[in-house]
C-alpha atoms as a PDB file:
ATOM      1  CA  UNK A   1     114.066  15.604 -97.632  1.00  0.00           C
ATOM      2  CA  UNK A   2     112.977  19.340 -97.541  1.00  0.00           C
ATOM      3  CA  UNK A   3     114.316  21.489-100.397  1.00  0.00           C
ATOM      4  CA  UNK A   4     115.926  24.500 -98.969  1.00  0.00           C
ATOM      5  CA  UNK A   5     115.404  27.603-101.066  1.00  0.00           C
ATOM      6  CA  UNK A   6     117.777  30.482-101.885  1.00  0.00           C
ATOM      7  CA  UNK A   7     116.262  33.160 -99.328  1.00  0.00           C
ATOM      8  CA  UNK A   8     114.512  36.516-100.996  1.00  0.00           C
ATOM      9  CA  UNK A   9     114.779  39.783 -99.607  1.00  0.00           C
ATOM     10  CA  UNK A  10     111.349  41.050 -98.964  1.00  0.00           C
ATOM     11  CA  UNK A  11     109.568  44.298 -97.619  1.00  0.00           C
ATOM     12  CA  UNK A  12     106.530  44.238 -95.875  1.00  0.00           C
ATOM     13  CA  UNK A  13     104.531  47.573 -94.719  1.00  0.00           C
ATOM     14  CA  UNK A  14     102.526  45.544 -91.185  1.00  0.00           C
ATOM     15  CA  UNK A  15     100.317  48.593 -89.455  1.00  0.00           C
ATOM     16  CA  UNK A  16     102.031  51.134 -91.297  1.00  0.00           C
ATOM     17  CA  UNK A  17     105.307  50.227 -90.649  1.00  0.00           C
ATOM     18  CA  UNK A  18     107.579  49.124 -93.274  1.00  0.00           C
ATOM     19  CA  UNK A  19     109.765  45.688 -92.222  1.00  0.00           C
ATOM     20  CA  UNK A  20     112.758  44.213 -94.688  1.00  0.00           C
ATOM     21  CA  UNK A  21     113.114  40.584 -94.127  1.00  0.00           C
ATOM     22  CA  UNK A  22     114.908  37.389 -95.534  1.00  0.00           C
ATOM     23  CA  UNK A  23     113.136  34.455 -95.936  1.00  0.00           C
ATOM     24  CA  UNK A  24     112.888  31.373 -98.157  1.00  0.00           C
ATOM     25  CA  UNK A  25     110.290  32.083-100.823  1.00  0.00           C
ATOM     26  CA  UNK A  26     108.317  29.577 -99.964  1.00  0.00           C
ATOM     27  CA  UNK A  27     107.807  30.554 -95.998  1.00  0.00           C
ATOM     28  CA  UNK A  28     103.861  30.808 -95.264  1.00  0.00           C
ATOM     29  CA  UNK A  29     103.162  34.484 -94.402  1.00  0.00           C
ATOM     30  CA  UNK A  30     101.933  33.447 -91.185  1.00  0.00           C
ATOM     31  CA  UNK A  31     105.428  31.597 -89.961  1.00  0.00           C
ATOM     32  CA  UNK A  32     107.046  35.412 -91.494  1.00  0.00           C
ATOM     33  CA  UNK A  33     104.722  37.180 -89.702  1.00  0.00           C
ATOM     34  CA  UNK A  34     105.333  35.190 -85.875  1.00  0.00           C
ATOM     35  CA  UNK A  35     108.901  33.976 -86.445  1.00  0.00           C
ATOM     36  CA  UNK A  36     110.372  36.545 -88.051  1.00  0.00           C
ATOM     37  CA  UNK A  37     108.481  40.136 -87.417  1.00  0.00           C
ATOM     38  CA  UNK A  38     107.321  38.388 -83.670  1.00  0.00           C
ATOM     39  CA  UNK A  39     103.757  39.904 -84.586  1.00  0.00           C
ATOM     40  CA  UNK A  40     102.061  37.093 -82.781  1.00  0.00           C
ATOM     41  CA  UNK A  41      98.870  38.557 -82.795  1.00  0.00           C
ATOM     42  CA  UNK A  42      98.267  36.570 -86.371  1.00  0.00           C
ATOM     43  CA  UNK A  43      97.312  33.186 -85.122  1.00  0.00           C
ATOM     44  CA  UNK A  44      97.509  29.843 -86.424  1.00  0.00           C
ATOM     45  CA  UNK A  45      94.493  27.978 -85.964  1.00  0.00           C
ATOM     46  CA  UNK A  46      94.304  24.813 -88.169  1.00  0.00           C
ATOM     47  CA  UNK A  47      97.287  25.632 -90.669  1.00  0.00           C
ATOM     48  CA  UNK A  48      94.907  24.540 -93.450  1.00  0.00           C
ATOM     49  CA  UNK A  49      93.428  27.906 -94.146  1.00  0.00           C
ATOM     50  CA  UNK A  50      90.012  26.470 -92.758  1.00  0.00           C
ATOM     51  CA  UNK A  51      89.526  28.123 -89.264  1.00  0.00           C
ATOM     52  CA  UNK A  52      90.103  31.975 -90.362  1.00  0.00           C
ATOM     53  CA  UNK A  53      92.368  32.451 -86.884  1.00  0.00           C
ATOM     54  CA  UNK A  54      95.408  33.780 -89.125  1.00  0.00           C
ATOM     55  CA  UNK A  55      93.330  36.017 -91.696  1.00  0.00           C
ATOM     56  CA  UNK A  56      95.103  39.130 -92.077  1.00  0.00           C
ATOM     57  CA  UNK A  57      94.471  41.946 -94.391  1.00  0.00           C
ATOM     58  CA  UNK A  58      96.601  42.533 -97.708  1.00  0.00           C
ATOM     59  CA  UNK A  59      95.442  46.024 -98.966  1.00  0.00           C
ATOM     60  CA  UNK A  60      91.583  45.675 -98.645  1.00  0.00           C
ATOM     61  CA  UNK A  61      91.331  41.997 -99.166  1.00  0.00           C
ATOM     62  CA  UNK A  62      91.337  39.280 -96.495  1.00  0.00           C
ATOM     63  CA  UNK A  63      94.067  36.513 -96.966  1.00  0.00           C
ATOM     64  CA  UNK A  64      94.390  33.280 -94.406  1.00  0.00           C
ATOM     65  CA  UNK A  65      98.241  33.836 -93.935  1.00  0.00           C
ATOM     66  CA  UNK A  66      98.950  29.934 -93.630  1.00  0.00           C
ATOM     67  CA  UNK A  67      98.017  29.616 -97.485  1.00  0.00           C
ATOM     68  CA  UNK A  68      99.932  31.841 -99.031  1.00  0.00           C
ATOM     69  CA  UNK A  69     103.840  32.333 -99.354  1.00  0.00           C
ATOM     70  CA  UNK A  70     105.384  35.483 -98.921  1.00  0.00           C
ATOM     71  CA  UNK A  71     106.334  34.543-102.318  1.00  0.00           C
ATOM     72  CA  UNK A  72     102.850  35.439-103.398  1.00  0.00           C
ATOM     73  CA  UNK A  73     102.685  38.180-101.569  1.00  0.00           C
END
């Protein structure tokens, strides 16, 4: 049985522009990023953080998006 979370309102700034979403705190950034903000350009390769197909860029630093929750973020 999955353990649903109490969604978390979050803001994200994606190329510049700023985005409020509600997701469960434990969403991967990469599932945010296509489900939710339909930026589909982030890709999921191996969804083990391996292949580098869904690095994005937080600030300066490179992040595989399927590692981290938007939680983290």
């Amino acid at each position: 049985m999955t353990m649903r979370l109490t969604p978390m309102s979050l803001s994200l700034t994606v190329n510049g522009e700023r985005n409020v979403v509600s997701v469960e705190p434990n969403s991967t950034l990469l599932m945010t990023l296509r489900e939710i903000l339909q930026l589909t350009g982030t890709k999921c390769g191996c969804n083990q953080g391996v292949s580098g197909a869904c690095t994005v860029l937080i600030g300066k630093r490179p992040v595989r998006s399927c590692g981290i929750t938007v939680g983290e973020v």
